[in-house]
N, C-alpha and C. Protein backbone atom coordinates (compact mmCIF):
# COMPACT_ATOMS: atom_id res chain seq x y z
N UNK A 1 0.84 -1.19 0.00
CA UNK A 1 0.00 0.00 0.00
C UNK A 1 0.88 1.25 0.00
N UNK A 2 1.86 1.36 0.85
CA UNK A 2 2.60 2.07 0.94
C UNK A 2 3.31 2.29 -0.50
N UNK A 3 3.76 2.01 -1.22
CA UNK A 3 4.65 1.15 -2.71
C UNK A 3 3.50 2.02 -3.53
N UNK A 4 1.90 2.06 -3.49
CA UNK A 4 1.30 2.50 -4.45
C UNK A 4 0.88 4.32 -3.55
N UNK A 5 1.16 4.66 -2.63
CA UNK A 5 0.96 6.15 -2.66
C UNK A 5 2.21 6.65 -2.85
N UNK A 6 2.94 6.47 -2.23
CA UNK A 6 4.36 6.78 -2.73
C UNK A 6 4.25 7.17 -4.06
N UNK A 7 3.63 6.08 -5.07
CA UNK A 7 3.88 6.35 -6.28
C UNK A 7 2.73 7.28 -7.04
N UNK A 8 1.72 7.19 -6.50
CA UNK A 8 0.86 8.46 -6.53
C UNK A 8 1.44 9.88 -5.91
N UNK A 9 1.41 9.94 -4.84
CA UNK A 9 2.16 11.14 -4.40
C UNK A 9 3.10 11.55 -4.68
N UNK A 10 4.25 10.66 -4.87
CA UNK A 10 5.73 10.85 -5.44
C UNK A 10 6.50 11.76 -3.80
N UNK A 11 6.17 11.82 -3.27
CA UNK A 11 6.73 12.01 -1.96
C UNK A 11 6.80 11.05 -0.59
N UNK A 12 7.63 11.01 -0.10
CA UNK A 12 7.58 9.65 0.94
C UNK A 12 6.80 10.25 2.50
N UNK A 13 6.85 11.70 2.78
CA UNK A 13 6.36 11.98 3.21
C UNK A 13 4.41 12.33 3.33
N UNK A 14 4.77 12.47 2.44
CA UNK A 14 2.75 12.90 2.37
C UNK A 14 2.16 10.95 1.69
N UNK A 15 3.15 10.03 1.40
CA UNK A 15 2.50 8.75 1.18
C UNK A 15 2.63 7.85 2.54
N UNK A 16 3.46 8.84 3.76
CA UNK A 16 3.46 8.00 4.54
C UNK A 16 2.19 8.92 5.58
N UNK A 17 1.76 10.25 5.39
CA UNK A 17 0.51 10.27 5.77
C UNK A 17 -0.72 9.58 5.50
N UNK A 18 -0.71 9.37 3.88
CA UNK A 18 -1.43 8.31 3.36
C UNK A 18 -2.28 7.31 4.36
N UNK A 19 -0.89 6.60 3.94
CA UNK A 19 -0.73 5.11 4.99
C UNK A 19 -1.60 5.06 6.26
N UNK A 20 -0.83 6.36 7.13
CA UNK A 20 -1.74 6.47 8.28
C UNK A 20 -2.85 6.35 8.26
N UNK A 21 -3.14 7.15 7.67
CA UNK A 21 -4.21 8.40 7.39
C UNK A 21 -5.75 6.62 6.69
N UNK A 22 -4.99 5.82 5.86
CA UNK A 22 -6.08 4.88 5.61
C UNK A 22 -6.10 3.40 6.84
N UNK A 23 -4.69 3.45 7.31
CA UNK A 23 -5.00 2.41 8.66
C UNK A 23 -6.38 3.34 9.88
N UNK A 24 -6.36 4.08 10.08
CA UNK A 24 -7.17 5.09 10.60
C UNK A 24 -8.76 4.65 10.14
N UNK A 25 -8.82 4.95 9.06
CA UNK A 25 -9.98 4.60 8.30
C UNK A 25 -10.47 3.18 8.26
N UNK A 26 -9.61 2.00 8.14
CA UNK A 26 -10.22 1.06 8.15
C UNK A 26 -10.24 0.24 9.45
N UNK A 27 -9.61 1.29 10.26
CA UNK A 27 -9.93 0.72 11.98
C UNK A 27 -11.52 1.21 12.18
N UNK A 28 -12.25 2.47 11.55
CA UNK A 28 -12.88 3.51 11.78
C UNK A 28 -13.95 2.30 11.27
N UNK A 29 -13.89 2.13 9.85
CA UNK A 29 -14.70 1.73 9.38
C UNK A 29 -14.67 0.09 8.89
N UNK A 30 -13.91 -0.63 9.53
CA UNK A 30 -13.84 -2.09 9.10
C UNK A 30 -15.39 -2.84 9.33
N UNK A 31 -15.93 -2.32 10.22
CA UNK A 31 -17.66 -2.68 10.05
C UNK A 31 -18.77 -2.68 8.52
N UNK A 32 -17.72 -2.03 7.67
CA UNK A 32 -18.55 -1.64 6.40
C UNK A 32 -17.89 -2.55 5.72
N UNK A 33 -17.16 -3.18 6.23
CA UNK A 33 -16.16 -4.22 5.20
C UNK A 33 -17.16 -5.48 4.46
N UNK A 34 -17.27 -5.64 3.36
CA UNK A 34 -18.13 -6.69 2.73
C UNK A 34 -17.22 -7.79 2.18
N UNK A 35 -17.27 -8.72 2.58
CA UNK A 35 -16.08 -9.82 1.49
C UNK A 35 -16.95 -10.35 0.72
N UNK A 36 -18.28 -10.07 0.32
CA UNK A 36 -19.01 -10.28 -1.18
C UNK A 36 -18.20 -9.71 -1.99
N UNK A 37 -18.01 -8.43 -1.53
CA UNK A 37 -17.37 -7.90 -2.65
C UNK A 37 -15.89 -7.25 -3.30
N UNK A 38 -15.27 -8.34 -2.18
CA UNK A 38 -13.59 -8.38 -3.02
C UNK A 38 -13.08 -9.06 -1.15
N UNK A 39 -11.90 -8.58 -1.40
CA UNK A 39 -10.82 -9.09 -0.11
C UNK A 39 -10.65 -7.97 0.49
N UNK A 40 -10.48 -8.25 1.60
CA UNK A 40 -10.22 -7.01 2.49
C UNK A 40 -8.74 -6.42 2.22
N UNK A 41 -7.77 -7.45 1.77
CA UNK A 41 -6.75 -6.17 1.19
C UNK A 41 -6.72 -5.31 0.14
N UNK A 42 -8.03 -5.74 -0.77
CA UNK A 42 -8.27 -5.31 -2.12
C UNK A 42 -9.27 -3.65 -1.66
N UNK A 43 -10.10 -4.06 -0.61
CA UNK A 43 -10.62 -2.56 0.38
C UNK A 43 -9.73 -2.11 0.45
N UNK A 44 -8.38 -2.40 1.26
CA UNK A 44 -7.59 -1.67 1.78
C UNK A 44 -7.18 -0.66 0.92
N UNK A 45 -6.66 -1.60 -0.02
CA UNK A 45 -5.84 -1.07 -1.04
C UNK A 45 -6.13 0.12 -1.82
N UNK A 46 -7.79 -0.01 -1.88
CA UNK A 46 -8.68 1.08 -2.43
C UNK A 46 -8.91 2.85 -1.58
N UNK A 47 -8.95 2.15 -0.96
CA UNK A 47 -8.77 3.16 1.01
C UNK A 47 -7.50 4.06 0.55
N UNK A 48 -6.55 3.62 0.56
CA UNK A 48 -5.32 4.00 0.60
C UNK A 48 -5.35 5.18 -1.07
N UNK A 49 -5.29 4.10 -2.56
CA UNK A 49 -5.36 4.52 -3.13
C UNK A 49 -6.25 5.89 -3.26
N UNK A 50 -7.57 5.75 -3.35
CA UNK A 50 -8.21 7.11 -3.05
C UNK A 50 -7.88 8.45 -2.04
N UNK A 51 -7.44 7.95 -0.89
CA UNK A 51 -6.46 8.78 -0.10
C UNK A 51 -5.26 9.54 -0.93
N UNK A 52 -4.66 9.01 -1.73
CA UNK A 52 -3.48 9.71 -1.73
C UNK A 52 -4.20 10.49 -3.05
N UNK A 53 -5.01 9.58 -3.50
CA UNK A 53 -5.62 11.05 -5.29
C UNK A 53 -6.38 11.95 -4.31
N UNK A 54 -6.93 12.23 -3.67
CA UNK A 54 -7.19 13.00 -2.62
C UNK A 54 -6.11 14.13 -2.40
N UNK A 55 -4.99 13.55 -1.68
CA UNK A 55 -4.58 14.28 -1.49
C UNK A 55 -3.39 15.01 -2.31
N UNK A 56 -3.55 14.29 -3.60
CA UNK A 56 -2.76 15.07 -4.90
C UNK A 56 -3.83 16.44 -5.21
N UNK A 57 -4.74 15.81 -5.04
CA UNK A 57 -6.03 16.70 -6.35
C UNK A 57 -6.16 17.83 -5.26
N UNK A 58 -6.69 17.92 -3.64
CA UNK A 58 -7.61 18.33 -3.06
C UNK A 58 -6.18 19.39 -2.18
N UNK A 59 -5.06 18.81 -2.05
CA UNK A 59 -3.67 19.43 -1.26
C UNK A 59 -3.22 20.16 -2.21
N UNK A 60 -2.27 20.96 -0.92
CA UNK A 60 -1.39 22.00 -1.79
C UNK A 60 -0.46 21.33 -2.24
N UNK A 61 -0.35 20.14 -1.93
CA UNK A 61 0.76 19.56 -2.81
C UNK A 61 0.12 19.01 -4.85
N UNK A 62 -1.10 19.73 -4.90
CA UNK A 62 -1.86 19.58 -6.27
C UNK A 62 -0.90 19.51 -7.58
N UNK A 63 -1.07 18.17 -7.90
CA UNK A 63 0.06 19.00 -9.49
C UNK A 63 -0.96 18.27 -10.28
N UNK A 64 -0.71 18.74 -11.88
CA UNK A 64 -0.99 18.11 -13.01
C UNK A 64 -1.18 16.78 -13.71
N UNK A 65 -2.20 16.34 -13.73
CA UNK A 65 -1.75 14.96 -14.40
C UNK A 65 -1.49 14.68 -15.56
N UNK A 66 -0.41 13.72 -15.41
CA UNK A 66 0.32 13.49 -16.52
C UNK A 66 0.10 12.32 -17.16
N UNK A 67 0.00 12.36 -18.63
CA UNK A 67 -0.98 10.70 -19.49
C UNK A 67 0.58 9.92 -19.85
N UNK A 68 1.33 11.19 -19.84
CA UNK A 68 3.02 10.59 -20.81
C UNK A 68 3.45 9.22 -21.06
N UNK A 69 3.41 8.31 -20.26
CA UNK A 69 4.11 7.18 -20.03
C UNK A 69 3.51 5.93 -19.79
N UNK A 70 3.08 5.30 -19.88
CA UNK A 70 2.58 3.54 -19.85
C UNK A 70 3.06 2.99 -19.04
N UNK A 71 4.61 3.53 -19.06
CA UNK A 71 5.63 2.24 -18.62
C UNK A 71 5.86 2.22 -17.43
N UNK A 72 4.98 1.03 -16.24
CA UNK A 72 5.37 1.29 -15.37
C UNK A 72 6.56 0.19 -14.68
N UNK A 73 7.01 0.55 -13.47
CA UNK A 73 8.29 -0.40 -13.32
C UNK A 73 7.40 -0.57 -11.78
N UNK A 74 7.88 -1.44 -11.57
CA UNK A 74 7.36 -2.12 -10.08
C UNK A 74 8.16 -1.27 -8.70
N UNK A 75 7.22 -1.22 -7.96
CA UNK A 75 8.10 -0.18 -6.62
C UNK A 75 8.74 -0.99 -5.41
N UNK A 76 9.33 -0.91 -5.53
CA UNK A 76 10.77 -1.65 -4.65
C UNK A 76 9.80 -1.43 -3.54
N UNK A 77 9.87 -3.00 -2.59
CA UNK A 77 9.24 -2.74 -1.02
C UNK A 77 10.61 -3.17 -0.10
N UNK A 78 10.48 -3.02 1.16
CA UNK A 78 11.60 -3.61 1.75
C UNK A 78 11.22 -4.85 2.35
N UNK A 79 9.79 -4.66 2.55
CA UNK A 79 9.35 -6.35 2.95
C UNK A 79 9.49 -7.55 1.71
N UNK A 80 10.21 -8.45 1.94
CA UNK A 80 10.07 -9.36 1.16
C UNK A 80 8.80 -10.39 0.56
N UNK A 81 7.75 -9.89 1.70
CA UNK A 81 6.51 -10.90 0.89
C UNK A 81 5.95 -10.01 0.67
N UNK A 82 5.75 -8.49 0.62
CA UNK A 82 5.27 -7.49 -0.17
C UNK A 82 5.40 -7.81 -1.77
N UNK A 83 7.15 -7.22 -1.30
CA UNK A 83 7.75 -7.42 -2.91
C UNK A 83 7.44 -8.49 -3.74
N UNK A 84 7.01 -10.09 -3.23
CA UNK A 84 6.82 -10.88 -3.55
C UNK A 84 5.05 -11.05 -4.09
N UNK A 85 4.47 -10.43 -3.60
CA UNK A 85 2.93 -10.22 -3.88
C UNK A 85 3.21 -9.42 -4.84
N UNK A 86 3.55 -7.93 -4.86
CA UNK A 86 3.61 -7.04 -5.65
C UNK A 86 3.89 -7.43 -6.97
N UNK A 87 5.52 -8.64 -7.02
CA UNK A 87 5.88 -9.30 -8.25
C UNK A 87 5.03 -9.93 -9.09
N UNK A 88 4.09 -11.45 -8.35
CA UNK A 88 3.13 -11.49 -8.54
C UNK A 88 2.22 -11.18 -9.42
N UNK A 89 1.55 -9.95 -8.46
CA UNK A 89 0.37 -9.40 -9.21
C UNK A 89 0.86 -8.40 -10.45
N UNK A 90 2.11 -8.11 -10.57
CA UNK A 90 2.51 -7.43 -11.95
C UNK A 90 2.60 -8.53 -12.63
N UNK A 91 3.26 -9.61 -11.87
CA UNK A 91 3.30 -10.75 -13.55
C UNK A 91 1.89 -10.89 -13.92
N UNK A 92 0.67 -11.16 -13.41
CA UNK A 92 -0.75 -11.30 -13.59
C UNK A 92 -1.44 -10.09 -14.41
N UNK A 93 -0.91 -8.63 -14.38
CA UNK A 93 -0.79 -7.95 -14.96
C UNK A 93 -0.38 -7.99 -16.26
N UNK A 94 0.53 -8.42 -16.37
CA UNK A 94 1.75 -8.07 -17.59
C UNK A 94 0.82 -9.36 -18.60
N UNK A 95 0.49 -10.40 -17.82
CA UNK A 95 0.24 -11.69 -18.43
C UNK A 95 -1.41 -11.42 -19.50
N UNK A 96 -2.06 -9.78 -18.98
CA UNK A 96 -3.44 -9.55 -19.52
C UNK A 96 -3.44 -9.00 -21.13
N UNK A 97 -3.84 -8.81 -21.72
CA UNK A 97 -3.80 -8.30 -23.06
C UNK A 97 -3.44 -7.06 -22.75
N UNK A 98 -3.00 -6.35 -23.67
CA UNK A 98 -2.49 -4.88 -24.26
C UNK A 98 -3.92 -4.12 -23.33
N UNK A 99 -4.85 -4.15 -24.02
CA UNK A 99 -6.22 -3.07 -23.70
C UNK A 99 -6.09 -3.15 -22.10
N UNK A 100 -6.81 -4.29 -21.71
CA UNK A 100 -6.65 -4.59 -20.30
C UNK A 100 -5.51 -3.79 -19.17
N UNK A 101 -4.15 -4.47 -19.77
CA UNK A 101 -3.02 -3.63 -18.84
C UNK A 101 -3.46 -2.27 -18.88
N UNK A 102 -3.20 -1.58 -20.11
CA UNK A 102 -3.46 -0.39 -20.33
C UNK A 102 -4.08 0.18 -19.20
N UNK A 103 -5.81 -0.17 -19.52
CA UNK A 103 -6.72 0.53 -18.32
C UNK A 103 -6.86 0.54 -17.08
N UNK A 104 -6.14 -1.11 -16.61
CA UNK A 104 -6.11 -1.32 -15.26
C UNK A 104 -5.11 -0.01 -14.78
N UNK A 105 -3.58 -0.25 -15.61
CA UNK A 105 -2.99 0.96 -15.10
C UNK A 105 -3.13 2.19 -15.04
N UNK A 106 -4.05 2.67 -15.55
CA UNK A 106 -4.14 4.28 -15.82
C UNK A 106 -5.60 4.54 -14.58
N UNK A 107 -6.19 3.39 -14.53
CA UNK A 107 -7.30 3.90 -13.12
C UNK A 107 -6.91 3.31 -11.68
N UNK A 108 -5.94 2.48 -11.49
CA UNK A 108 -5.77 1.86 -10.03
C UNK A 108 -4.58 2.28 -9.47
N UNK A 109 -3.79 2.20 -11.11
CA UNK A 109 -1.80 2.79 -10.54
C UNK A 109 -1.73 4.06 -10.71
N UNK A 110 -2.40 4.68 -11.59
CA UNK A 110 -1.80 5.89 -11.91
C UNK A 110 -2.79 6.79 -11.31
N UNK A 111 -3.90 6.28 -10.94
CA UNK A 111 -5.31 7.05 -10.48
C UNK A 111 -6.25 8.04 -10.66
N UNK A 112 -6.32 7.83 -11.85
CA UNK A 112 -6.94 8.33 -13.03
C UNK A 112 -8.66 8.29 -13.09
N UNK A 113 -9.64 9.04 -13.23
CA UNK A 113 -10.98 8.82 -13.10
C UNK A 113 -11.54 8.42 -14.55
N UNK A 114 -12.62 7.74 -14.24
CA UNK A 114 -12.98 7.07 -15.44
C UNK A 114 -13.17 8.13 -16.86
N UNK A 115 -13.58 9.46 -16.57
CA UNK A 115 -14.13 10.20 -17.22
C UNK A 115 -12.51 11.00 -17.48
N UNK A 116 -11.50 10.40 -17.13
CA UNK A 116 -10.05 11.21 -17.82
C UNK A 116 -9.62 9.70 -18.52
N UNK A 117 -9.81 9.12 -18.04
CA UNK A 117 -9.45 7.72 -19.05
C UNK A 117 -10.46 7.83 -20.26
N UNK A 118 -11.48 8.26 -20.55
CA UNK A 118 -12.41 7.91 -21.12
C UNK A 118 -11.89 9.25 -21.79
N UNK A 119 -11.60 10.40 -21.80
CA UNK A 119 -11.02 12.00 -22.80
C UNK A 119 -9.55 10.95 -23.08
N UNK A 120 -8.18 10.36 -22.37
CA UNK A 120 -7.50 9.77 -22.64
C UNK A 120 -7.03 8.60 -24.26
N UNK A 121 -8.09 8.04 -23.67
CA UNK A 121 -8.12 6.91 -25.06
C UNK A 121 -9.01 7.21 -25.86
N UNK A 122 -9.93 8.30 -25.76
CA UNK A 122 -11.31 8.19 -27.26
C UNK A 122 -12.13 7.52 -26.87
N UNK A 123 -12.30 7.03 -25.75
CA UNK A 123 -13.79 6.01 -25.01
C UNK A 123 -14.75 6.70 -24.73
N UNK A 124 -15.84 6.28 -25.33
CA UNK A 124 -16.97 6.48 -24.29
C UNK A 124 -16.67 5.59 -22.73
N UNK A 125 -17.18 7.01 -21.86
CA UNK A 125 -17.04 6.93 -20.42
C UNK A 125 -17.86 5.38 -20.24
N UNK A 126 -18.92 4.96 -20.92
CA UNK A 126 -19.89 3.74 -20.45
C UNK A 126 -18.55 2.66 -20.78
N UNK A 127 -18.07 3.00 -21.70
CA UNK A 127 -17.27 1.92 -22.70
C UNK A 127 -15.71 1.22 -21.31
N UNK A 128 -15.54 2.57 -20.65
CA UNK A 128 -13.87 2.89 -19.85
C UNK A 128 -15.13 1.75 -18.44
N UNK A 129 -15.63 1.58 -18.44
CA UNK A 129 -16.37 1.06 -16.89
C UNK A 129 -16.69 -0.08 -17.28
N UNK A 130 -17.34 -0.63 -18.75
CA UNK A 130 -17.37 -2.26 -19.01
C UNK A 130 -15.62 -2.71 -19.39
N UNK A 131 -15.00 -1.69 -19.73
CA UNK A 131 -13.59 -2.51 -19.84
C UNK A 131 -12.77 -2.71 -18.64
N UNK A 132 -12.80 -2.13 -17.70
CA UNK A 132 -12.34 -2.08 -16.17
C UNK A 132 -13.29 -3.21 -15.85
N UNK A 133 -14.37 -3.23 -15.67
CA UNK A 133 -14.66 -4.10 -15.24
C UNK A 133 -14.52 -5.81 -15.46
N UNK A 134 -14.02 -5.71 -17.14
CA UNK A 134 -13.78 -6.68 -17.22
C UNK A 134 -12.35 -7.34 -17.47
N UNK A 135 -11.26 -6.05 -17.53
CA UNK A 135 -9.91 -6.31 -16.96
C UNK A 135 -9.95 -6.83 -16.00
N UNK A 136 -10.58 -6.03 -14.56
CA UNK A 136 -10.57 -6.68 -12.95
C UNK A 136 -10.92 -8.51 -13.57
N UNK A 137 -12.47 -8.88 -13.85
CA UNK A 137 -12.65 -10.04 -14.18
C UNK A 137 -11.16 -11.01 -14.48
N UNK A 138 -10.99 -10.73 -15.49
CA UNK A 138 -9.94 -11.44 -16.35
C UNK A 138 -8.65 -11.72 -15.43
N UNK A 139 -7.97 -10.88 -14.79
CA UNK A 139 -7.54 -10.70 -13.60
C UNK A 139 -7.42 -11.45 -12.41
N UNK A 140 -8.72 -11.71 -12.00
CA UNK A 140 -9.04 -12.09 -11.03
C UNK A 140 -9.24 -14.11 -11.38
N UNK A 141 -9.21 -14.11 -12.89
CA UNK A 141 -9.00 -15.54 -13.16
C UNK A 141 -7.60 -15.83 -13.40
N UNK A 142 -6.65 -15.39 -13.07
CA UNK A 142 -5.43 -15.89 -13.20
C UNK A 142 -4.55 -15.09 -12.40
N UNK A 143 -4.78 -14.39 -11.10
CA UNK A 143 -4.51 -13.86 -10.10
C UNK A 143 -4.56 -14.61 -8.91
N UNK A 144 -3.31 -15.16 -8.13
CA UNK A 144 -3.54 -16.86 -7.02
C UNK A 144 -4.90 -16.18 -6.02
């Protein structure tokens, strides 16, 4: 979690408010937790993520988003079964078609709203929400 605000924020400081800032939240709110509808690290993860586009978009630390680059490289953890999940789920990544990677990365890694993915690629916005949705799918069948 830490590995993905970091890389949203691009500061180690305001991703390690993050961090806090969503352990907080899901102490607050782990009562709302549903495992119908994913894993509780996959909540977490979401917690966190939205936190830090939060606090890109909504802080004075606000900058620009940038579409430039595709290419992402995996973020070094110091825990070893982090890094080892993290590896993982990029190989499960890497392993999805072209379209798929694409969108997963530009709305979960890079944190991007459907309606800038959707001005991004030429999508209709309906079009950017059945393809996410069915990246996650696809994903989630060859994800341990």
């Amino acid at each position: 979690m830490y590995g993905i605000a970091l890389h949203i924020t691009q500061k180690a400081d305001i991703a390690e408010d993050v961090l806090q800032e969503t352990f907080i939240k899901v102490f607050k709110y782990v009562h709302k937790f549903d495992d119908s509808k994913g894993t509780l690290f996959t909540w977490m993860l979401n917690i966190c993520r939205n936190g830090a586009i939060d606090k890109i978009r909504y802080g004075k630390e606000s900058k620009k988003i940038q579409f430039d680059s595709l290419n992402v490289d995996m973020v070094s953890e110091t825990n070893p079964e982090i890094e080892l999940a993290n590896a993982e789920l990029w190989n499960c990544l890497n392993s999805l078609d072209k379209d798929h990677k694409e969108i997963l990365k530009l709305s979960y890694y890079y944190g991007y709203s459907h309606s800038e993915i959707s001005k991004k690629l030429g999508m209709p916005f309906g079009s950017v929400k059945s393809k996410i949705r069915i990246a996650i799918r696809e994903l989630r069948k060859i994800y341990p």
